[in-house]
PDB file of N, CA and C in Angstrom:
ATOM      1  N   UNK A   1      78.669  74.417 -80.315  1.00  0.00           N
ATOM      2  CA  UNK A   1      78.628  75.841 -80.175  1.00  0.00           C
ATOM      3  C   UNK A   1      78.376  76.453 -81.548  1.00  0.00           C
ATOM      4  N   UNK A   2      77.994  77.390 -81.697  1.00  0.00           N
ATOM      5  CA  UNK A   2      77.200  78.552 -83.236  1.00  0.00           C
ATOM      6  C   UNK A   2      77.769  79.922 -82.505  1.00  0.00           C
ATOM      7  N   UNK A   3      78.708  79.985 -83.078  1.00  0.00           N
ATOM      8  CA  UNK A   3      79.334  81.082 -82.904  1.00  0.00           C
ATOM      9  C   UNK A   3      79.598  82.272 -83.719  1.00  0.00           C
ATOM     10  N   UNK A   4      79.836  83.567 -83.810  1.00  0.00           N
ATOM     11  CA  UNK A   4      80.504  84.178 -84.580  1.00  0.00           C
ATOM     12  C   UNK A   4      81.140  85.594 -84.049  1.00  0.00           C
ATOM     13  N   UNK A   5      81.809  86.178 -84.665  1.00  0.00           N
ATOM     14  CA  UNK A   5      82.510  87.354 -84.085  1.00  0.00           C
ATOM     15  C   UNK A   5      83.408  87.671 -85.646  1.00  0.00           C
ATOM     16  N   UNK A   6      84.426  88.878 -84.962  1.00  0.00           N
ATOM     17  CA  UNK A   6      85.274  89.228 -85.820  1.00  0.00           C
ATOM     18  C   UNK A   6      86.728  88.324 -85.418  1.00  0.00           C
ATOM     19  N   UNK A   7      87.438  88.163 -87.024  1.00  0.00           N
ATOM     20  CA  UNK A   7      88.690  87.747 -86.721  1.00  0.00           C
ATOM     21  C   UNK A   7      89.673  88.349 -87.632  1.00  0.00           C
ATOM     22  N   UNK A   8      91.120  88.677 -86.642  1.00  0.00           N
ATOM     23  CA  UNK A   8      91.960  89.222 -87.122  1.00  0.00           C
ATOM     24  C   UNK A   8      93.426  88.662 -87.629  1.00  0.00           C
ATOM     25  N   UNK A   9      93.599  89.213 -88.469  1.00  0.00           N
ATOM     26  CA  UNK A   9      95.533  88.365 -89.117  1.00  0.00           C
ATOM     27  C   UNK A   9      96.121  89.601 -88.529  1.00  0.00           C
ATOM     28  N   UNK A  10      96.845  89.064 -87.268  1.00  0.00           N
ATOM     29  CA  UNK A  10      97.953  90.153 -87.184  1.00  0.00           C
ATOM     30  C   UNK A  10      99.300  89.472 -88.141  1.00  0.00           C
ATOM     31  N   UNK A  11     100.469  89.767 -87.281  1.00  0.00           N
ATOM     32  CA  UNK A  11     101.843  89.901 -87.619  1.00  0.00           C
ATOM     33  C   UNK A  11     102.220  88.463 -88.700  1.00  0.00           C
ATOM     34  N   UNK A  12     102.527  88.645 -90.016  1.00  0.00           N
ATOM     35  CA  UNK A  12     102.997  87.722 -90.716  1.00  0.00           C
ATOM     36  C   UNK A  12     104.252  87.440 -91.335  1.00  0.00           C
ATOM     37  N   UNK A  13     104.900  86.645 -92.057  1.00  0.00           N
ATOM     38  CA  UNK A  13     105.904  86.481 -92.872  1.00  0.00           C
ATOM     39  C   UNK A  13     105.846  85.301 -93.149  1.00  0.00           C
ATOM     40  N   UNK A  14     107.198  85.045 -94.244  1.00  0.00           N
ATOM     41  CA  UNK A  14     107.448  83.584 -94.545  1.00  0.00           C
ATOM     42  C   UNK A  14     107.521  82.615 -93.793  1.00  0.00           C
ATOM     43  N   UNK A  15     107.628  82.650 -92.111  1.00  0.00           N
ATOM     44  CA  UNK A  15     108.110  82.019 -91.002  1.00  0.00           C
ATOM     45  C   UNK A  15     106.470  81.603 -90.380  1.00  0.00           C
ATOM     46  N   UNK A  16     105.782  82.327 -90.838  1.00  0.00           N
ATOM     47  CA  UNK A  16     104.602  82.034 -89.405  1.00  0.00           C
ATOM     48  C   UNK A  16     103.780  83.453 -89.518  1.00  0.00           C
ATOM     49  N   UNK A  17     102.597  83.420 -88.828  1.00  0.00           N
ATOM     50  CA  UNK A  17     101.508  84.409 -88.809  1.00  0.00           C
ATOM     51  C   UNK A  17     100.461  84.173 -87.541  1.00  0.00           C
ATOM     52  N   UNK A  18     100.009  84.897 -87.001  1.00  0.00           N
ATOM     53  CA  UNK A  18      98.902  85.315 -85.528  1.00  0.00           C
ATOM     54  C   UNK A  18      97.666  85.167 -86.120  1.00  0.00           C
ATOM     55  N   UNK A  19      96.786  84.661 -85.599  1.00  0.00           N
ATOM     56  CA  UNK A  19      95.156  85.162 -86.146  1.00  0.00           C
ATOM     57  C   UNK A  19      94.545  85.075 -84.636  1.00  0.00           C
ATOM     58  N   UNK A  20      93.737  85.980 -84.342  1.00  0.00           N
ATOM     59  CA  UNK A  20      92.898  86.438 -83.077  1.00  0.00           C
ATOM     60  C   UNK A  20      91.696  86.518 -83.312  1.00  0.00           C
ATOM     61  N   UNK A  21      90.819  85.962 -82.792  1.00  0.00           N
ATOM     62  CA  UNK A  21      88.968  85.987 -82.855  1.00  0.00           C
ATOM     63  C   UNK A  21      88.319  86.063 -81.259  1.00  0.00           C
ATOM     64  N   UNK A  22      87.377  86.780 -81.556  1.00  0.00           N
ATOM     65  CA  UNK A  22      86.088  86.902 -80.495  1.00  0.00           C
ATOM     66  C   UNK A  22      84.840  86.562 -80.950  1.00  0.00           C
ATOM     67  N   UNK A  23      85.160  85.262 -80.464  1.00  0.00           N
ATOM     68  CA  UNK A  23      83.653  84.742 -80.682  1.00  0.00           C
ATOM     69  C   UNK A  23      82.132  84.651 -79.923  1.00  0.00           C
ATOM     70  N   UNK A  24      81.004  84.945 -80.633  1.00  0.00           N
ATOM     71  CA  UNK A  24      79.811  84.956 -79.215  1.00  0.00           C
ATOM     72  C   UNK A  24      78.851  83.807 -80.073  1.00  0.00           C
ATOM     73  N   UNK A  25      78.026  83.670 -79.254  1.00  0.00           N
ATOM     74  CA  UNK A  25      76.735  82.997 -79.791  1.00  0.00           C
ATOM     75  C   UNK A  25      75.930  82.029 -78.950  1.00  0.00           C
ATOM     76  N   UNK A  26      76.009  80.302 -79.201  1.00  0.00           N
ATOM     77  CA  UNK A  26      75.100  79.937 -78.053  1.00  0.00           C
ATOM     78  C   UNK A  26      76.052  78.425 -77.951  1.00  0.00           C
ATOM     79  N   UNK A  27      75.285  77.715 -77.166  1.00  0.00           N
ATOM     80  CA  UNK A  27      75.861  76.727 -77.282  1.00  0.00           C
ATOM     81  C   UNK A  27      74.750  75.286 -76.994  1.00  0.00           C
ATOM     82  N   UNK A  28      74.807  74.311 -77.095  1.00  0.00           N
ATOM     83  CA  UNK A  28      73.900  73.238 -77.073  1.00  0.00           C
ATOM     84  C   UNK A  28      74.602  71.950 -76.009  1.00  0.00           C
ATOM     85  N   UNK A  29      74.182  72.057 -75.014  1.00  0.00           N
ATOM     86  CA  UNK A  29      74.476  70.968 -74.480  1.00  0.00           C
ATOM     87  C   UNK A  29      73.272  69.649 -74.087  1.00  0.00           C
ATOM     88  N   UNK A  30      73.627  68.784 -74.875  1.00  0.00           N
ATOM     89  CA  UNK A  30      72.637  67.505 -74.678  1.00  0.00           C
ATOM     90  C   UNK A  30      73.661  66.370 -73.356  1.00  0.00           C
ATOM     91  N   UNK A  31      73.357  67.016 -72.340  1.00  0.00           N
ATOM     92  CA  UNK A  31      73.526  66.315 -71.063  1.00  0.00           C
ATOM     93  C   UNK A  31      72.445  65.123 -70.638  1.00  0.00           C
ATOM     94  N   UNK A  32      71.400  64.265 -71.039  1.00  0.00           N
ATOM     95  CA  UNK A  32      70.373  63.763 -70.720  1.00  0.00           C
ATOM     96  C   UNK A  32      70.678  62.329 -71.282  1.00  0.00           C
ATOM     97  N   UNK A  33      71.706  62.294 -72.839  1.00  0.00           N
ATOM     98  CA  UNK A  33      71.259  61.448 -73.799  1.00  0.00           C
ATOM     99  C   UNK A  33      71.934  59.537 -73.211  1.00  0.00           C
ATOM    100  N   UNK A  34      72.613  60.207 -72.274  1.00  0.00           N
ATOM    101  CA  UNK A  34      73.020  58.342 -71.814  1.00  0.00           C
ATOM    102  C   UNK A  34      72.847  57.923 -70.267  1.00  0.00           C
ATOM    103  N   UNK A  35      71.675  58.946 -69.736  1.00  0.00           N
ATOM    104  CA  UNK A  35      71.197  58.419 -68.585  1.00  0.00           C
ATOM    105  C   UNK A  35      70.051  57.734 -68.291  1.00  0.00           C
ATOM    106  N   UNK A  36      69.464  57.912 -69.521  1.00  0.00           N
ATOM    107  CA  UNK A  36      68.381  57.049 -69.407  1.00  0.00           C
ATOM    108  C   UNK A  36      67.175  57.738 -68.652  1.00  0.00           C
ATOM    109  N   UNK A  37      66.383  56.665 -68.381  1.00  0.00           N
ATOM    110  CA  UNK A  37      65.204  57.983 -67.751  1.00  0.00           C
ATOM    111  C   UNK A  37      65.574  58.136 -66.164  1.00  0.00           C
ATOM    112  N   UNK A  38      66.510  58.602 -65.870  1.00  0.00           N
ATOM    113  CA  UNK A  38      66.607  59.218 -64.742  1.00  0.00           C
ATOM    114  C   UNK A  38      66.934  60.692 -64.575  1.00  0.00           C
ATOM    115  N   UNK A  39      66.368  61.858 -63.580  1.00  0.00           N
ATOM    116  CA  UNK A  39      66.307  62.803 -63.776  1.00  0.00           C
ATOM    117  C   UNK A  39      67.352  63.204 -63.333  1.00  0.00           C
ATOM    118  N   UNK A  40      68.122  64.529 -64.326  1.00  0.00           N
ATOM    119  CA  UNK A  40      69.386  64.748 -64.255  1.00  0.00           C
ATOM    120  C   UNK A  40      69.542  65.699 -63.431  1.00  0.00           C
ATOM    121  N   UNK A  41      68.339  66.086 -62.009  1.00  0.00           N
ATOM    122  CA  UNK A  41      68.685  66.898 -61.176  1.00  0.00           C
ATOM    123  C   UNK A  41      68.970  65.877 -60.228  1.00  0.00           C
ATOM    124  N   UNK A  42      68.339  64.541 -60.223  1.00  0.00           N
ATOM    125  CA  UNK A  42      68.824  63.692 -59.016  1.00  0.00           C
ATOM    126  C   UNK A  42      70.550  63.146 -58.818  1.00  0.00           C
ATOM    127  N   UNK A  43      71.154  63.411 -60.200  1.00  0.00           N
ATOM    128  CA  UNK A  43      72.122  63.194 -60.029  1.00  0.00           C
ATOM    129  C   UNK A  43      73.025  64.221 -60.515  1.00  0.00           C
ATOM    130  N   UNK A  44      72.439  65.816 -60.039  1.00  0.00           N
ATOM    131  CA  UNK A  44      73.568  66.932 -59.993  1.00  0.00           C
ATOM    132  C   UNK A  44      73.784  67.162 -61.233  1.00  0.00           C
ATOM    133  N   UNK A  45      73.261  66.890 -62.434  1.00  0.00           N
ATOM    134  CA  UNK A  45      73.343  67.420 -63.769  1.00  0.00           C
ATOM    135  C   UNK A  45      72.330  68.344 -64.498  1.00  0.00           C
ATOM    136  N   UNK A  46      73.321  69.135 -65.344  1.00  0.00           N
ATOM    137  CA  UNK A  46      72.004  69.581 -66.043  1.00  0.00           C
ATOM    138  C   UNK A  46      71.263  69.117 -67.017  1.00  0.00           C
ATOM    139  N   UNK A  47      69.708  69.730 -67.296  1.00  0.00           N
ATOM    140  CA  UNK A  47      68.988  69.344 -68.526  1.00  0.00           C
ATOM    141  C   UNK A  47      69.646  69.862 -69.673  1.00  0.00           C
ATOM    142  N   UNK A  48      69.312  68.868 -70.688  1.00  0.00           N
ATOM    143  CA  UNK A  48      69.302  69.528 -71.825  1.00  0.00           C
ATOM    144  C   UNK A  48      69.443  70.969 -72.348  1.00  0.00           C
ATOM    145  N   UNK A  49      70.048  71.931 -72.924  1.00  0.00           N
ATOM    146  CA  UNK A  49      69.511  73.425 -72.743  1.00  0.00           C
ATOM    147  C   UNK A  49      70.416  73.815 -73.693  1.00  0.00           C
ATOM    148  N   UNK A  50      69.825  74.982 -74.745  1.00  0.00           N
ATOM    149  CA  UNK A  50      70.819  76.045 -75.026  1.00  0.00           C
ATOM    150  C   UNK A  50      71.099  77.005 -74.255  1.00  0.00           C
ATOM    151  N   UNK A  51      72.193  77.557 -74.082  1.00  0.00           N
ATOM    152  CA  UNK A  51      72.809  78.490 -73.135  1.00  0.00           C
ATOM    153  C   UNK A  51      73.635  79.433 -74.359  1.00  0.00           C
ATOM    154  N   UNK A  52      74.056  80.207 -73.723  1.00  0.00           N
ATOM    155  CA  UNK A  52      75.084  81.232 -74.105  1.00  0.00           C
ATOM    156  C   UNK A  52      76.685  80.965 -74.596  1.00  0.00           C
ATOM    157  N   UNK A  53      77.521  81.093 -75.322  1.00  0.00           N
ATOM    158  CA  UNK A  53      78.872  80.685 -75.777  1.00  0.00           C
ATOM    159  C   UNK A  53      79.713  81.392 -76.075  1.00  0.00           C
ATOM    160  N   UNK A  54      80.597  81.536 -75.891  1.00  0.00           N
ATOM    161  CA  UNK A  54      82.079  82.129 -76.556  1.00  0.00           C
ATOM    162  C   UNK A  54      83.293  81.177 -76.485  1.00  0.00           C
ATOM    163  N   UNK A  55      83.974  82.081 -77.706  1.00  0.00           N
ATOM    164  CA  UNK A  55      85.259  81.924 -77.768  1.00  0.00           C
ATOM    165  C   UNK A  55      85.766  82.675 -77.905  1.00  0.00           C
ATOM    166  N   UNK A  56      87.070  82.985 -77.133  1.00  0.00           N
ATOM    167  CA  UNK A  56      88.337  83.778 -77.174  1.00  0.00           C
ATOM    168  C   UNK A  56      89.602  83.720 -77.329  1.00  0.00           C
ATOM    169  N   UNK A  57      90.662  83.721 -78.679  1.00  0.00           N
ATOM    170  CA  UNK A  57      91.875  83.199 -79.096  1.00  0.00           C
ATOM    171  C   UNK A  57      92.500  83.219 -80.147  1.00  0.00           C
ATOM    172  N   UNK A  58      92.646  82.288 -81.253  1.00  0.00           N
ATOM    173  CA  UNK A  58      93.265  82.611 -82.171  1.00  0.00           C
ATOM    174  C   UNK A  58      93.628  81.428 -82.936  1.00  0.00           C
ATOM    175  N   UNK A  59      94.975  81.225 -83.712  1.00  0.00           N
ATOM    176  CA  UNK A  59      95.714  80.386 -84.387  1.00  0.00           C
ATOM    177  C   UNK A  59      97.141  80.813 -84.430  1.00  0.00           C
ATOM    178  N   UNK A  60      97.853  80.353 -84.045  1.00  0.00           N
ATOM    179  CA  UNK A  60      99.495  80.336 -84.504  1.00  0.00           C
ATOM    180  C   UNK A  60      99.961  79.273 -85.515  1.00  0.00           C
ATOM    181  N   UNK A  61     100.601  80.283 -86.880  1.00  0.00           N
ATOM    182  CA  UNK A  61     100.608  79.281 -87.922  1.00  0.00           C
ATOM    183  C   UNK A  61     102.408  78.927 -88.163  1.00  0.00           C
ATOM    184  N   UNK A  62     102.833  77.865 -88.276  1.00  0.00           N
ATOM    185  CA  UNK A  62     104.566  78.229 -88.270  1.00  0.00           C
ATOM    186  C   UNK A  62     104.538  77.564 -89.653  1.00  0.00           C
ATOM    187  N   UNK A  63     105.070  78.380 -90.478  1.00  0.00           N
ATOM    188  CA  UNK A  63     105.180  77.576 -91.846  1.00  0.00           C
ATOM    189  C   UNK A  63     106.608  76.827 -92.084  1.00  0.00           C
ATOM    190  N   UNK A  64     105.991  75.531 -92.880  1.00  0.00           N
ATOM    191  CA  UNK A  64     107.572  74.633 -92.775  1.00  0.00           C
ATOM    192  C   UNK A  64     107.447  74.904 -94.391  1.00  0.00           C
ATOM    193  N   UNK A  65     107.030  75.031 -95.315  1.00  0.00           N
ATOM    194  CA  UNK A  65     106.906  75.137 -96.595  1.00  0.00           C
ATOM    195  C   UNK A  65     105.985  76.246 -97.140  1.00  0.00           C
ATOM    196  N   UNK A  66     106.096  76.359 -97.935  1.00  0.00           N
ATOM    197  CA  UNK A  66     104.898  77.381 -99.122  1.00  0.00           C
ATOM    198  C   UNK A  66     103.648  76.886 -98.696  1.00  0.00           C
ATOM    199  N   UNK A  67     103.371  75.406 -98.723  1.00  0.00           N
ATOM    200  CA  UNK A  67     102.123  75.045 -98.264  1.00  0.00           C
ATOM    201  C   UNK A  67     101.574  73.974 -97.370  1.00  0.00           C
ATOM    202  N   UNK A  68     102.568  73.507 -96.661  1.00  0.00           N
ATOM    203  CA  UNK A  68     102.576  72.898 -95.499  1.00  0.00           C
ATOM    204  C   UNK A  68     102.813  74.082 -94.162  1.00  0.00           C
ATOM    205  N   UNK A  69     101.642  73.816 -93.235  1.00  0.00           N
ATOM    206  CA  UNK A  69     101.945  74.953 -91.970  1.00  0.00           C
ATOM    207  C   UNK A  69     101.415  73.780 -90.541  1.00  0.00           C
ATOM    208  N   UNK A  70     102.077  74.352 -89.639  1.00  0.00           N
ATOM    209  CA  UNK A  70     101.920  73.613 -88.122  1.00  0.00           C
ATOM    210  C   UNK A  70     101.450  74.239 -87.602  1.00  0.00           C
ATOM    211  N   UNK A  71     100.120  74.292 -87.026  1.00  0.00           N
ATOM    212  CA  UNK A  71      99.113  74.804 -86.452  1.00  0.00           C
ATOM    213  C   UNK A  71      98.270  74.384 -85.613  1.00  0.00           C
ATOM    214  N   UNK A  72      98.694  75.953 -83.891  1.00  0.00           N
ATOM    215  CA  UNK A  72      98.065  75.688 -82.990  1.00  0.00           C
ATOM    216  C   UNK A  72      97.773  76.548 -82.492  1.00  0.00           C
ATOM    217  N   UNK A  73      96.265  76.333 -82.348  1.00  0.00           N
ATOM    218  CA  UNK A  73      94.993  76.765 -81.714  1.00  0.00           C
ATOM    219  C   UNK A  73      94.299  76.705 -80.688  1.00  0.00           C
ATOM    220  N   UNK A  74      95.052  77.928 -79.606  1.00  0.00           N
ATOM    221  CA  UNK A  74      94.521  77.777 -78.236  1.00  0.00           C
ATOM    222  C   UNK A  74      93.272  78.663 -78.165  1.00  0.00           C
ATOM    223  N   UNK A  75      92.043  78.357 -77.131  1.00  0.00           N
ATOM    224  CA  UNK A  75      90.876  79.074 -77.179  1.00  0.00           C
ATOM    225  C   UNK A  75      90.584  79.650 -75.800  1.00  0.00           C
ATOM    226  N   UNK A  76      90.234  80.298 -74.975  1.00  0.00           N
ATOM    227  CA  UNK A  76      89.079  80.024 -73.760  1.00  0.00           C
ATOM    228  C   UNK A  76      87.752  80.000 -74.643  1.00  0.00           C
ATOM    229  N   UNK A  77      87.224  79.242 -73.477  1.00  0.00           N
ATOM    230  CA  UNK A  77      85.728  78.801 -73.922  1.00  0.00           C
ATOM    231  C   UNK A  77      84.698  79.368 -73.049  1.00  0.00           C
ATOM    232  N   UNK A  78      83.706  80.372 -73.247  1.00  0.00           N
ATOM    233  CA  UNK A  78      82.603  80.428 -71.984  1.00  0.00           C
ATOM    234  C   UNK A  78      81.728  79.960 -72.111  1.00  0.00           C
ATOM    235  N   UNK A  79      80.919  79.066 -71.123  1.00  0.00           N
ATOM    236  CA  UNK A  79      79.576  79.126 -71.423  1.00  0.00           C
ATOM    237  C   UNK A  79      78.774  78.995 -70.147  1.00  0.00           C
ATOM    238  N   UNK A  80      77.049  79.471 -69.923  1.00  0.00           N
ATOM    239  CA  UNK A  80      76.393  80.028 -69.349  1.00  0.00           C
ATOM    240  C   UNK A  80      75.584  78.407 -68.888  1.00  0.00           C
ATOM    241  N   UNK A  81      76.113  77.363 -68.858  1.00  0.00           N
ATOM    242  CA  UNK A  81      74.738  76.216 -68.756  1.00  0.00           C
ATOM    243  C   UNK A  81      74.320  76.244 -67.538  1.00  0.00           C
ATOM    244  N   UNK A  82      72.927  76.170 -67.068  1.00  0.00           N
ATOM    245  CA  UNK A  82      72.381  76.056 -65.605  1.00  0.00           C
ATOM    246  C   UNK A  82      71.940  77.763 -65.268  1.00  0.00           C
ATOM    247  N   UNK A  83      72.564  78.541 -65.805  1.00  0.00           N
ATOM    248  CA  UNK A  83      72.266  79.549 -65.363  1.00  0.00           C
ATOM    249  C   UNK A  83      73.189  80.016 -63.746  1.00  0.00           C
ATOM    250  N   UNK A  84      74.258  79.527 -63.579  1.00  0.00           N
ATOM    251  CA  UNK A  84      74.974  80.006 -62.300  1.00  0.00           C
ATOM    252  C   UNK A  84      76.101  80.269 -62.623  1.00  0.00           C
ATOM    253  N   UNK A  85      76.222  80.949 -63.775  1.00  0.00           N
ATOM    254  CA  UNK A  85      77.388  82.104 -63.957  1.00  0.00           C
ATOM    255  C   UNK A  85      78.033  81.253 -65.261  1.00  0.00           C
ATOM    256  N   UNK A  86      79.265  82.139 -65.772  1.00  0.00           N
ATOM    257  CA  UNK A  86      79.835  81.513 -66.955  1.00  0.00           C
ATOM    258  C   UNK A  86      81.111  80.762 -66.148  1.00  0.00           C
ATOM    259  N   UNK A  87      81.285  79.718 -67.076  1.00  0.00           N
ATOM    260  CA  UNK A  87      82.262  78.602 -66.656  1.00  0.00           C
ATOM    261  C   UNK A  87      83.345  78.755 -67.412  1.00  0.00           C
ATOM    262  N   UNK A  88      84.115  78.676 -67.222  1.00  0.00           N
ATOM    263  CA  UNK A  88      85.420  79.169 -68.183  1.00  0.00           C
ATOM    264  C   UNK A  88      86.828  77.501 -68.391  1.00  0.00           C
ATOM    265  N   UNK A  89      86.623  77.475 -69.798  1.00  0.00           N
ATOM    266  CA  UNK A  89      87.692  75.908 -69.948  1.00  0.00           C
ATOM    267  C   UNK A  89      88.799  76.728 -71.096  1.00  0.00           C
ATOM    268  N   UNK A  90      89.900  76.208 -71.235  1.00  0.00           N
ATOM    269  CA  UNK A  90      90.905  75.905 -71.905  1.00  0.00           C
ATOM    270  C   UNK A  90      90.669  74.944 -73.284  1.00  0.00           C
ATOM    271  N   UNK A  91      91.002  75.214 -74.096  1.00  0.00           N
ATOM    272  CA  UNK A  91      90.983  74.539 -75.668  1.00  0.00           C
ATOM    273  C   UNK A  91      91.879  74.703 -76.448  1.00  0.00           C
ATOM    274  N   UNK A  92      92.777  73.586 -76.590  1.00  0.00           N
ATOM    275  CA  UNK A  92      93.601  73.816 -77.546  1.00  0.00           C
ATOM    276  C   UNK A  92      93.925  72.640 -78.496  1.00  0.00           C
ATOM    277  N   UNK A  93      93.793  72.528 -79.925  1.00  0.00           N
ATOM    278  CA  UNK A  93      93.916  71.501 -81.029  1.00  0.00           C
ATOM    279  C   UNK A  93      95.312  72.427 -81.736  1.00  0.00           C
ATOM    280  N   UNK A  94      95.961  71.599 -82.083  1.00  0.00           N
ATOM    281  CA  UNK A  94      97.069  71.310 -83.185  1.00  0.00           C
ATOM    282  C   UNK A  94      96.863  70.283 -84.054  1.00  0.00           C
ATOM    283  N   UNK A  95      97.671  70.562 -85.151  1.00  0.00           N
ATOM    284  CA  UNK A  95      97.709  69.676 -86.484  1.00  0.00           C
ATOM    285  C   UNK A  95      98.832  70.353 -87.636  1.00  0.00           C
ATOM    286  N   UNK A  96      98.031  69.752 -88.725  1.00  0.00           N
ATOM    287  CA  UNK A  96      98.998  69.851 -89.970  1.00  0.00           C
ATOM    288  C   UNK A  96      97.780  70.861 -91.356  1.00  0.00           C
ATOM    289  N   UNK A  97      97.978  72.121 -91.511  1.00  0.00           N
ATOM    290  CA  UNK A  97      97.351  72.391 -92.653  1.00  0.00           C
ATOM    291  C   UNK A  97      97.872  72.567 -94.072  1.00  0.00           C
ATOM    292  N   UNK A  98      97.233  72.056 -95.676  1.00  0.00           N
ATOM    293  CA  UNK A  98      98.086  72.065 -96.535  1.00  0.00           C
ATOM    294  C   UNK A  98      97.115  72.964 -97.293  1.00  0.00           C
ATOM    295  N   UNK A  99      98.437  73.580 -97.931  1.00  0.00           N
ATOM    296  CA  UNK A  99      97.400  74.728 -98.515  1.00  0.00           C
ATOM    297  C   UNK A  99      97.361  74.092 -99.918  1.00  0.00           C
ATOM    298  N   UNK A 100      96.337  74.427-100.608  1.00  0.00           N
ATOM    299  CA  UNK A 100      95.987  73.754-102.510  1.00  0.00           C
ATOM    300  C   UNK A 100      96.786  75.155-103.034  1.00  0.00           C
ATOM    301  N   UNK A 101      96.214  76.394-102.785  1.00  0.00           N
ATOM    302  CA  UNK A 101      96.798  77.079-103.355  1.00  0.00           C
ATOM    303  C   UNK A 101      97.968  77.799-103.159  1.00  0.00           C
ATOM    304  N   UNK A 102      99.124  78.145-103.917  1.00  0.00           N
ATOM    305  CA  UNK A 102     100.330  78.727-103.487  1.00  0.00           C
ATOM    306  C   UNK A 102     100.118  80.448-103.332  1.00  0.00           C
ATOM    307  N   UNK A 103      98.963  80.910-103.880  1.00  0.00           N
ATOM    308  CA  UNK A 103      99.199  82.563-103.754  1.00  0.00           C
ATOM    309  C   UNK A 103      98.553  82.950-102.590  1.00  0.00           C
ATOM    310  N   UNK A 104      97.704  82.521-101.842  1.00  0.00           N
ATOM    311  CA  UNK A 104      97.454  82.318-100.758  1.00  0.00           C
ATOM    312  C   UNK A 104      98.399  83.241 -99.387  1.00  0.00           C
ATOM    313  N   UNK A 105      98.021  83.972 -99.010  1.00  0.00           N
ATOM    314  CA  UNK A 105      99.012  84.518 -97.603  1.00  0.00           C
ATOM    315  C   UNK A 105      98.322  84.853 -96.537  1.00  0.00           C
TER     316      UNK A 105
END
């Protein structure tokens, strides 16, 4: 996906902070590449295609230190492939971010 939009830092402190984005743009799906030459309408798939994309969501950051934070990032996802409306999925990654710098907020 090639996305972009605006993103926002809401509510922060020493404890944790919100970030919210709306994302638009396109998206690339290479559906073709491990079927070999068989056509991907005979078996209910789509071609190859850029289509349309978003994202809608954010980051929740919980800080355990100055520069260690636990961070998770739920999304909806749209996208337009085939042309029979937008499809709507769930996305969410967690992890560990360390920050280099301490002045950072």
């Amino acid at each position: 996906m090639f996305l972009v939009g605006p993103e926002f830092r809401g509510p922060s402190n020493e404890h944790g902070s919100i970030t919210l984005h709306a994302l638009v743009g396109g998206a690339y799906g290479n559906f073709e590449r491990d079927i070999d030459n068989v056509p991907p309408g005979a078996l209910g798939l789509f071609s190859n295609q850029f289509a349309f994309g978003s994202a809608f969501g954010g980051s929740i950051d919980l800080n355990r230190s100055p520069r260690l934070v636990f961070r998770i990032s739920p999304d909806a996802t749209l996208t337009d492939f085939g042309g029979a409306g937008l499809k709507d999925q769930f996305t969410i990654s967690v992890g560990i971010l360390y920050r280099l710098s301490k002045g950072l907020k």
